[in-house]
Protein backbone atom coordinates (compact mmCIF):
# COMPACT_ATOMS: atom_id res chain seq x y z
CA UNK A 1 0.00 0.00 0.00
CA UNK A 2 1.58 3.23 -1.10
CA UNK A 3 0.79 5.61 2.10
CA UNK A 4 2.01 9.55 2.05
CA UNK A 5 2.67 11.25 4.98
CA UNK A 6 3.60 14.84 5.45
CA UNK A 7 4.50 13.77 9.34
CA UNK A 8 6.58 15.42 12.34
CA UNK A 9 8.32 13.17 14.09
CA UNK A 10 6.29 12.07 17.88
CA UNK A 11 9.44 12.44 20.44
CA UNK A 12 9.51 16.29 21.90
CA UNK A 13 13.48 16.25 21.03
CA UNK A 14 12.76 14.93 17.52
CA UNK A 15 9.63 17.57 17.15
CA UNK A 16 11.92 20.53 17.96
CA UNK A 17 14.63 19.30 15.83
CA UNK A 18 12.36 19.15 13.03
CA UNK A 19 10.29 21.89 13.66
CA UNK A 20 13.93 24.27 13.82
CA UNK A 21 14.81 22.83 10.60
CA UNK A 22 11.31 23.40 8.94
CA UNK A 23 11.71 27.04 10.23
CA UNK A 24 15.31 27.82 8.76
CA UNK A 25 13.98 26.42 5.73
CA UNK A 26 10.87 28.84 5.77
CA UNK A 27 8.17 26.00 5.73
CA UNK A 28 7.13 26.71 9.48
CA UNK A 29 7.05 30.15 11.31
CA UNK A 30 9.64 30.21 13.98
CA UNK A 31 6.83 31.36 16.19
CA UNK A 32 4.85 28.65 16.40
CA UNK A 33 5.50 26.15 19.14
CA UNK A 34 3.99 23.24 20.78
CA UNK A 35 3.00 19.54 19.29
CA UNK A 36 1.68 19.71 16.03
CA UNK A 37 -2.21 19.75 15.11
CA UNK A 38 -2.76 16.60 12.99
CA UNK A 39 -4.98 16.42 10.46
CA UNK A 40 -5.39 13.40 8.58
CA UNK A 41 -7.39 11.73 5.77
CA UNK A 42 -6.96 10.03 2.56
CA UNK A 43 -6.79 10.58 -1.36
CA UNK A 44 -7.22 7.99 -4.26
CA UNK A 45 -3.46 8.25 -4.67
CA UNK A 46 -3.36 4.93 -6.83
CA UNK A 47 -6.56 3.43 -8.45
CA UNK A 48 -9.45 4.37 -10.93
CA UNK A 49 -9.66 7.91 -9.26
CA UNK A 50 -5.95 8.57 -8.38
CA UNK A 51 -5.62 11.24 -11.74
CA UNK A 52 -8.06 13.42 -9.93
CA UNK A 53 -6.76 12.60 -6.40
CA UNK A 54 -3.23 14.25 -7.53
CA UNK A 55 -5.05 17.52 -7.82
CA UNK A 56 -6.61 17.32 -4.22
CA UNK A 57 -3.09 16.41 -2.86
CA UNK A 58 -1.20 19.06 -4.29
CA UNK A 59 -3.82 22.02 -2.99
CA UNK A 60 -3.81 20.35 0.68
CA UNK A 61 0.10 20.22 0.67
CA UNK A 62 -0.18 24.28 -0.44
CA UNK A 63 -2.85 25.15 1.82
CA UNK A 64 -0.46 23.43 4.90
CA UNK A 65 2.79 24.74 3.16
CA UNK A 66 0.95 28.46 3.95
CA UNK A 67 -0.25 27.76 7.05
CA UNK A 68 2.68 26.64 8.79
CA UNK A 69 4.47 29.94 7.12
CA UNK A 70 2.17 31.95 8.76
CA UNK A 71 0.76 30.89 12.73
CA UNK A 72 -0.53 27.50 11.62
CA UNK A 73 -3.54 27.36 13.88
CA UNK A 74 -3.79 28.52 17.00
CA UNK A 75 0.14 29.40 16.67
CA UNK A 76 0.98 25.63 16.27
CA UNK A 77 1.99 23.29 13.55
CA UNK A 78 -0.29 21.67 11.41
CA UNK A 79 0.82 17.93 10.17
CA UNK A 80 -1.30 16.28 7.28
CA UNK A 81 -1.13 12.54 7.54
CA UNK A 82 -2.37 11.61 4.31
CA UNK A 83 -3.21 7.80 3.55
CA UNK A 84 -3.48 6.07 0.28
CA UNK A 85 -7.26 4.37 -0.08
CA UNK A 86 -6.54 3.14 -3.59
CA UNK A 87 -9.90 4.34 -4.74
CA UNK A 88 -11.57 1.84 -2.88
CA UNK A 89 -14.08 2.51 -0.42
CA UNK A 90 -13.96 -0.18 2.05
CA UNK A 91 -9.92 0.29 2.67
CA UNK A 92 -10.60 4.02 3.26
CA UNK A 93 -13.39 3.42 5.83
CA UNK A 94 -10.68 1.36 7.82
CA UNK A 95 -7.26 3.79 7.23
CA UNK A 96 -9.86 6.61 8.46
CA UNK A 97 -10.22 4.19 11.57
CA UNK A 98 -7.07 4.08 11.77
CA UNK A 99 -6.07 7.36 11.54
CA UNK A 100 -8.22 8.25 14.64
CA UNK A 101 -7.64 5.26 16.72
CA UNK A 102 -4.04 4.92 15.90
CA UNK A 103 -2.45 8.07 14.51
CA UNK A 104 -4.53 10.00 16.65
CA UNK A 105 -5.03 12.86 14.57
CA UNK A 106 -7.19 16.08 15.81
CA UNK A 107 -9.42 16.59 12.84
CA UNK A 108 -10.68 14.68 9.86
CA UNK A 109 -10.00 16.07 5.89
CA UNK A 110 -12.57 14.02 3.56
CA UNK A 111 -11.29 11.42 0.60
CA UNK A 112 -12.31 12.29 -2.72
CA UNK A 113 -15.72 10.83 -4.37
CA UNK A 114 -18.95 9.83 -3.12
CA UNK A 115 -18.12 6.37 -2.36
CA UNK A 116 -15.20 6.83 0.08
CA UNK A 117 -16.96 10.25 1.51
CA UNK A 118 -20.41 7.88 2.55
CA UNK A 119 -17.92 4.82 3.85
CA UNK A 120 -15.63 7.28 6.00
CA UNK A 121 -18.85 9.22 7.15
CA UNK A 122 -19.97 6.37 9.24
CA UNK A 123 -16.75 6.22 11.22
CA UNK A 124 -16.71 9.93 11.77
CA UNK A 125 -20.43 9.19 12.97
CA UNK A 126 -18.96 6.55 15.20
CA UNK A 127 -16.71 8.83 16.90
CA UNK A 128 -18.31 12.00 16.82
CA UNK A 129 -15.71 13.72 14.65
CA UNK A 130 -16.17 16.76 12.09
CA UNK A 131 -15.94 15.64 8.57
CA UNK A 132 -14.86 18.31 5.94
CA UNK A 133 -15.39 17.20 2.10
CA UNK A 134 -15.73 18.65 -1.10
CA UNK A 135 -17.07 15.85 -3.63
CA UNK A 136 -20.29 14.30 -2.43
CA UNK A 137 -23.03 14.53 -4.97
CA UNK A 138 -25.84 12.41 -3.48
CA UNK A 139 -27.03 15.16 -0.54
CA UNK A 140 -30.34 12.98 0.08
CA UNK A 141 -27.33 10.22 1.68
CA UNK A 142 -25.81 12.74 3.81
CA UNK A 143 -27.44 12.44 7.15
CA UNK A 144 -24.72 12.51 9.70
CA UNK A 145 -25.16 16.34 11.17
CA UNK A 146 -21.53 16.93 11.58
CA UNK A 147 -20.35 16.37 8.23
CA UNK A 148 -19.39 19.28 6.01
CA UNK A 149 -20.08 19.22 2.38
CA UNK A 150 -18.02 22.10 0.49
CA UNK A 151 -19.19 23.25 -3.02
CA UNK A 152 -21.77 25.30 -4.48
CA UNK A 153 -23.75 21.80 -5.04
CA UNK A 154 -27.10 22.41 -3.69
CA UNK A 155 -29.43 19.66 -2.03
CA UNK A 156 -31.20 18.63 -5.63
CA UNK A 157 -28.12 18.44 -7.89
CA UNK A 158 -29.80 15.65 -10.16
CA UNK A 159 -32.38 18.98 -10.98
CA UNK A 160 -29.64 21.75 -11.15
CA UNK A 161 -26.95 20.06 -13.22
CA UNK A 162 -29.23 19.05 -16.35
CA UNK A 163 -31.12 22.58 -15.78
CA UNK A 164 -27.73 24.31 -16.02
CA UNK A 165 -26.56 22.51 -18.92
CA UNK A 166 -29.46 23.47 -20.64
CA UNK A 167 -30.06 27.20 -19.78
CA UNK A 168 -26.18 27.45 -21.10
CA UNK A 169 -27.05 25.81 -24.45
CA UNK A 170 -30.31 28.01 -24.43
CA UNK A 171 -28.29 31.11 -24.09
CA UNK A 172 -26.32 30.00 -26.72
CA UNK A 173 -29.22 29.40 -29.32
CA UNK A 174 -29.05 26.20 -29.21
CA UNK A 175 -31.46 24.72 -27.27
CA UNK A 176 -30.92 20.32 -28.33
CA UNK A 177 -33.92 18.79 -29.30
CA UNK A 178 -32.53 14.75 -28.27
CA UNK A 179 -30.34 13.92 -25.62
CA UNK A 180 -28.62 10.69 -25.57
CA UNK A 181 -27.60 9.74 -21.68
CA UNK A 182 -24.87 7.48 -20.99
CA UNK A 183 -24.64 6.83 -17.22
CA UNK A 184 -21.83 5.43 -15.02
CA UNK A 185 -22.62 3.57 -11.90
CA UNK A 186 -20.34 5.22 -9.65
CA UNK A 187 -22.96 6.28 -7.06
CA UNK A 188 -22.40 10.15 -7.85
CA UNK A 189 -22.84 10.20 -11.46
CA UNK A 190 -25.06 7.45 -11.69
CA UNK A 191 -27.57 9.61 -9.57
CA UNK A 192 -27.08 12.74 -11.34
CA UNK A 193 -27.41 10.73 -14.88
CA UNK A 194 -30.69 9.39 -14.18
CA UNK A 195 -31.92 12.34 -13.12
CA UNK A 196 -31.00 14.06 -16.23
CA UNK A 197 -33.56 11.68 -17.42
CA UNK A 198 -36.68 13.42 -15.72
CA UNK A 199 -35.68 17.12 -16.01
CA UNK A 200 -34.92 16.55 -20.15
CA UNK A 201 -38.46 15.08 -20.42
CA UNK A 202 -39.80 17.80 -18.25
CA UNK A 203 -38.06 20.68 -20.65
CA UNK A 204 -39.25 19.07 -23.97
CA UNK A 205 -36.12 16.96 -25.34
CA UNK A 206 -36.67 13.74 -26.58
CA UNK A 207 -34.05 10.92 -25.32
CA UNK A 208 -33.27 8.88 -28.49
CA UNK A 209 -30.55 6.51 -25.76
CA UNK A 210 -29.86 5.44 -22.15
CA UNK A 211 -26.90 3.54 -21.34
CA UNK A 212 -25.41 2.42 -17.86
CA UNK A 213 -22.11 0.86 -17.87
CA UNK A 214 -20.07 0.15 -14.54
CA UNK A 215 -17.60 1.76 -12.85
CA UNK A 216 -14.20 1.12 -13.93
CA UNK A 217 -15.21 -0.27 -17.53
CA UNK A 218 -12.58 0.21 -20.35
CA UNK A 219 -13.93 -1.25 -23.22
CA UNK A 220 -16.77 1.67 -24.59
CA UNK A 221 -16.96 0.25 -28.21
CA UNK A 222 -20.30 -0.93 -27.64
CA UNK A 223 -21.76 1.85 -26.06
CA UNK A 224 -19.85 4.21 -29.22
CA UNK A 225 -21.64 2.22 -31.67
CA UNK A 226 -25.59 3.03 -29.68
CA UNK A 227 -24.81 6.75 -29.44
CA UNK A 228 -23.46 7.37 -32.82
CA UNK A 229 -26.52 5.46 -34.62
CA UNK A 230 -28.45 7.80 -31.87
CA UNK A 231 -26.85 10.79 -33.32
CA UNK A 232 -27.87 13.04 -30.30
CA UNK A 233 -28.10 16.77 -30.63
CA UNK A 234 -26.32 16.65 -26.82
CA UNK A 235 -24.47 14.02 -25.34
CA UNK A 236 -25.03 13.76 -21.57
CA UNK A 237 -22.06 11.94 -20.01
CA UNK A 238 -22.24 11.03 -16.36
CA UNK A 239 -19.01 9.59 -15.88
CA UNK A 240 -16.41 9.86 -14.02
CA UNK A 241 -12.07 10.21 -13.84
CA UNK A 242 -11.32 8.51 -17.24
CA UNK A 243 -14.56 7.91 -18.33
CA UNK A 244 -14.92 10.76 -20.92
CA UNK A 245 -11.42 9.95 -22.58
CA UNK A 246 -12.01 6.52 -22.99
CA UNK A 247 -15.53 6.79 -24.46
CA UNK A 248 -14.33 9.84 -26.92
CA UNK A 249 -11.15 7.79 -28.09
CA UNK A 250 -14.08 5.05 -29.01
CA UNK A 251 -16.79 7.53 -30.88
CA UNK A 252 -13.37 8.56 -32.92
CA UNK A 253 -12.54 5.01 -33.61
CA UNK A 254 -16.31 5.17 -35.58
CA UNK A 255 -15.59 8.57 -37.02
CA UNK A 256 -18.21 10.08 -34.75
CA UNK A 257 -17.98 13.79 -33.66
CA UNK A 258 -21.22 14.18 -30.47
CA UNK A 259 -22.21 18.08 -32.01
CA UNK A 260 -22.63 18.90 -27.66
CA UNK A 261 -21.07 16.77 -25.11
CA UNK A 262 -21.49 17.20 -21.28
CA UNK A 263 -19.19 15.58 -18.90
CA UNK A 264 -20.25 15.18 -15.30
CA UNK A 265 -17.14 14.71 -13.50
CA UNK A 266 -14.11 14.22 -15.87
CA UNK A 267 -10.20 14.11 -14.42
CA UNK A 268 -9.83 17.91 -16.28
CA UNK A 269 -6.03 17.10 -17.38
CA UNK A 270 -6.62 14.34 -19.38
CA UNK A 271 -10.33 15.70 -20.99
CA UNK A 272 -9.03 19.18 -21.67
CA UNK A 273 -5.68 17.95 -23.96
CA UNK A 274 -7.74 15.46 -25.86
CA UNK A 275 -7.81 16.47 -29.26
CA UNK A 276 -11.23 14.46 -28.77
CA UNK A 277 -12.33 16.93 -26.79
CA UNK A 278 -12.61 20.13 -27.98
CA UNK A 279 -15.64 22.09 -27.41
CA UNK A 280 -16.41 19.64 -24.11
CA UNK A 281 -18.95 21.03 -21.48
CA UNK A 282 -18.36 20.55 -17.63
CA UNK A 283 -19.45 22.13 -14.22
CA UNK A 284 -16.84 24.33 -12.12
CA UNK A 285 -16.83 27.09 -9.52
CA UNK A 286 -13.12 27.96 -10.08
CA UNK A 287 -10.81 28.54 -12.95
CA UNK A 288 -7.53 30.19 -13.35
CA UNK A 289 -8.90 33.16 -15.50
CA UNK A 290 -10.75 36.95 -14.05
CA UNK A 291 -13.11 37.14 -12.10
CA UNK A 292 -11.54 34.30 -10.08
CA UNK A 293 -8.46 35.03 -9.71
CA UNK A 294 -9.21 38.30 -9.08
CA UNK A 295 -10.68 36.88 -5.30
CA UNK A 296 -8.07 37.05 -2.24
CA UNK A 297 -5.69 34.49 -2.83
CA UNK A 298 -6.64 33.43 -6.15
CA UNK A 299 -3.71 34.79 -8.15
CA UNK A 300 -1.67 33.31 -5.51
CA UNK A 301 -2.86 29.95 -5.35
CA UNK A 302 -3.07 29.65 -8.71
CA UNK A 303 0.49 30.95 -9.67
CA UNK A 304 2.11 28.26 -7.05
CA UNK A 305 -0.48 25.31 -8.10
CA UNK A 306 0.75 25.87 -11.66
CA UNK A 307 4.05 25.50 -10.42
CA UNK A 308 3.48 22.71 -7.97
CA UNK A 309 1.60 20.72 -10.85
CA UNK A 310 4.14 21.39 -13.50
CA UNK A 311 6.57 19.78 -11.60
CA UNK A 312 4.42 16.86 -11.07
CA UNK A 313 4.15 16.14 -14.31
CA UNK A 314 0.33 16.63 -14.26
CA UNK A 315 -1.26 16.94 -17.49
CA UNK A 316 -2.85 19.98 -16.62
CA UNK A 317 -1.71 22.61 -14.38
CA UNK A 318 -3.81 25.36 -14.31
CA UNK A 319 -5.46 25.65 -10.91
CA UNK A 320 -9.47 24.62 -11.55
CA UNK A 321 -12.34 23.34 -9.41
CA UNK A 322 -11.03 19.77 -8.16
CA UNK A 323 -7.93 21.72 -6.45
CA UNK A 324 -10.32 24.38 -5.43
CA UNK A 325 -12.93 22.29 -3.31
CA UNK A 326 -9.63 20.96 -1.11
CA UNK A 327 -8.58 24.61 -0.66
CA UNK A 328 -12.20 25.95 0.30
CA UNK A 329 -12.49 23.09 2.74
CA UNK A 330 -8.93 24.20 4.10
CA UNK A 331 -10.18 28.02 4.45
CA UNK A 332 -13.32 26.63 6.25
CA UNK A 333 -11.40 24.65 8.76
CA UNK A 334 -8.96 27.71 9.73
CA UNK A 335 -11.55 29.83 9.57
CA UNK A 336 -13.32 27.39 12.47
CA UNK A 337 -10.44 27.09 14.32
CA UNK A 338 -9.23 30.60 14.48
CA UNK A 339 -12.74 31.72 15.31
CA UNK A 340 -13.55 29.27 17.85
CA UNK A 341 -9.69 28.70 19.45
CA UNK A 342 -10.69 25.29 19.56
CA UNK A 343 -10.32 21.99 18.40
CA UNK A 344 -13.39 20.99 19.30
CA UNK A 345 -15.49 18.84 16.72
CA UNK A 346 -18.48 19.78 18.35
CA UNK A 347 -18.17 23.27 18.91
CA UNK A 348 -15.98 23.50 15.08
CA UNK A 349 -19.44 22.23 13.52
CA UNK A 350 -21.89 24.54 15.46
CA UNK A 351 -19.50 27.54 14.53
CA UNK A 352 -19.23 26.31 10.72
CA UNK A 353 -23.31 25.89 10.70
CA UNK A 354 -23.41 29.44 11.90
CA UNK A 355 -21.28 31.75 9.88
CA UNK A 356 -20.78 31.84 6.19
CA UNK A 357 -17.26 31.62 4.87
CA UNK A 358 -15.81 33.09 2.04
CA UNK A 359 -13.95 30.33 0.10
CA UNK A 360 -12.72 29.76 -3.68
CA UNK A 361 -16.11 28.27 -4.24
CA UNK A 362 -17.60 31.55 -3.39
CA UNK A 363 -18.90 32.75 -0.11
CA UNK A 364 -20.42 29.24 1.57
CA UNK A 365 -23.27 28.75 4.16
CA UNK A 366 -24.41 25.27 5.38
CA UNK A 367 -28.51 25.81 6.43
CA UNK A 368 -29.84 23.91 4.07
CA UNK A 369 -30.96 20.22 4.13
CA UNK A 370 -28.12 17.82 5.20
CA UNK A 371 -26.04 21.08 5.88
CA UNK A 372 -26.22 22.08 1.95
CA UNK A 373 -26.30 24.80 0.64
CA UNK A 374 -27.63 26.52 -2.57
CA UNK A 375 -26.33 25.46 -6.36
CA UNK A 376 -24.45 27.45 -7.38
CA UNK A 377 -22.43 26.13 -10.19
CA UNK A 378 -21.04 27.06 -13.37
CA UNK A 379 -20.54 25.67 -17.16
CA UNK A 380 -16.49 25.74 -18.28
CA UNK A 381 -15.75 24.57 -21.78
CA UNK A 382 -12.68 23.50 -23.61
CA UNK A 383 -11.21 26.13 -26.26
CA UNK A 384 -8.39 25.81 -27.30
CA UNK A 385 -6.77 22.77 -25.12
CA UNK A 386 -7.78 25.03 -21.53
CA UNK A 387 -10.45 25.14 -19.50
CA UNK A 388 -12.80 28.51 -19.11
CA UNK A 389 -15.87 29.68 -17.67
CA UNK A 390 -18.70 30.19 -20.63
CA UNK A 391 -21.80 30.47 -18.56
CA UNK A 392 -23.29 32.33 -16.58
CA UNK A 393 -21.69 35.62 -18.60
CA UNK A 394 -20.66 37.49 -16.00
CA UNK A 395 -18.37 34.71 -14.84
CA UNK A 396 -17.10 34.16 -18.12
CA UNK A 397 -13.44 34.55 -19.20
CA UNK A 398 -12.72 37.40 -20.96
CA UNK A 399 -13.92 37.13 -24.68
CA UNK A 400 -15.20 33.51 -24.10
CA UNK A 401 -18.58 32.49 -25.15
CA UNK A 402 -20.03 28.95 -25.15
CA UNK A 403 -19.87 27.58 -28.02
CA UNK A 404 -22.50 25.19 -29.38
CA UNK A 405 -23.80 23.39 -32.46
């Protein structure tokens, strides 16, 4: 099992030793002091979702970088102990154990998708522990009153997806007439898929094709072959990491351009330099273009992601929403902490519940059912091998407009 750990040392000799280092070196503020505040968690750093995982890593390793060059919180330390759960839920439900049996960590960071967020929720159920996370589309599942879900996602996101897909083609003059939905049965995307179903039928569109296929497939031949004799005038994609790529590469293989594709939840690297891709629809609340960047800390953060991820060899390394939903749940656990003085899961949750916080996903409140708030999410599109914002208009990069057909 391939575990990172971004870890200070338990001994009080060993912990000063390090932490003088890490100060010389400008990675922790000489003035902190005292034992380090752990937080731990895992990321899909191997497995189906690990491409997407990267992303998540690389913001929480910028977001502690900052904090320990600063006061950390509450003028001590931070230390993420970050676990490998191979993109499989049941081994993240027991590291998550682990990590607050064992390590003993102070607070919980959530794992990335739907299916590791429900299986870890239980444990942090168990032992009464705050639960940040930032990719959890099935709000109906989220029941346990201390868990945090960050992102503009809203409690109904099988209505406001579809509905914003739409409106943006609408706005465009191109309001599609089919839809062909191909759905993934990754919990997520298989939710919001079939509820594409109900709002298309609702607005008018015909579906000419519904496909489910399981999670982790690789061979999308057959399902190529339905959608091009389906000839959509949109292609509604709810899939996942790889998903997208794979079932492009196979429509090319037929000679089969979709004329409007939507992809749910793709890994944004490997989607947005496809030459498959071009003109490919998605949801975001961040991208590394005005007005965004123009928020505190965006230029910042998006300058050193850039950096970060070039040097990772990540195929994309402009600073977009995955990244951004581990940062805002970052900002909304300092914010806690520095508010409240306290480490408190408890008293962290009542103070989150109670105060809006302005995060890279916009300014965040959590009143709404299962601690959700409103959607609140926009439509990016690939031009020209990047990523930008091409609905609502005022969010827009500058000079972009969707394009449709």
């Amino acid at each position: 099992m391939n575990n990172s750990r971004l870890r200070i040392p338990y001994s009080r000799r060993q912990m000063l030793v390090t932490l003088a280092a890490l100060a010389l070196s400008g990675s922790v503020n000489a003035a902190t002091s005292g034992p380090p505040i752990k937080v731990g968690g895992t990321l899909s750093l191997t497995g189906p979702l690990a491409q997407t995982s990267q992303l998540y890593k690389i913001a929480s390793e910028m977001y502690v970088e900052r904090l320990n060059k600063g006061d950390g919180l509450m003028g001590r330390p931070v230390e993420f102990v970050l676990l490998d759960d191979q993109s499989k839920p049941e081994l993240a439900r027991s590291l998550y154990e682990r990590l607050i049996t064992v390590d003993k960590v102070d607070l919980l960071m959530g794992p990335y998708g739907t299916g590791n967020i429900l299986a870890v929720m239980v444990v942090a159920e168990r032992y009464g522990k705050l639960l940040l996370h930032s990719s959890f589309g099935i709000p109906k599942l989220a029941k346990y009153e201390r868990q945090i879900p960050v992102g503009p996602l809203g409690y109904t996101p099988e209505e406001g997806v579809p509905n914003i897909v739409l409106d943006g083609l609408a706005a465009a003059g191109k309001t599609p007439k089919t839809v062909a939905i191909i759905a993934s049965k990754f919990p997520s995307v298989h939710f919001v898929g079939t509820g594409a179903r109900e709002v298309m039928k609702k607005r008018g569109i015909k579906e000419t094709l519904f496909l489910e296929y399981e999670f982790g497939a690789r061979d999308f031949g057959p399902i190529a072959a339905r959608v091009r004799d389906a000839d959509p005038d949109l292609l509604f994609i709810g899939g996942i990491a790889l998903e997208s790529n794979l079932l492009l590469e196979a429509l090319k293989k037929l000679n089969y351009s979709p004329r409007n594709h939507f992809h749910l939840y793709p890994s944004p690297g490997p989607l947005a330099n496809s030459p498959d891709a071009t003109n490919a629809i998605s949801l975001t609340f961040f991208e590394d273009h005005p007005p965004f960047t123009s928020k505190p800390l965006g230029a910042e953060f998006a300058r050193n992601f850039q950096e970060r991820a070039t040097k990772a060899g990540m195929p994309y390394t402009l600073l977009e929403m995955q990244g951004s939903g581990q940062i805002s749940s970052w900002q909304i656990l300092e914010a806690a902490v520095n508010a409240t003085r306290s480490l408190d899961d408890k008293v962290l949750t009542q103070w989150i519940k109670a105060n809006p916080v302005d995060t890279f996903a916009g300014k965040q409140s959590f009143t709404g059912p299962n601690n959700f708030g409103e959607f609140n999410y926009k439509l990016k599109q690939v031009q020209n091998g990047k990523w930008v914002v091409v609905f609502p208009s005022e969010f827009a990069a500058p000079g972009a407009k969707l394009i449709a057909r």
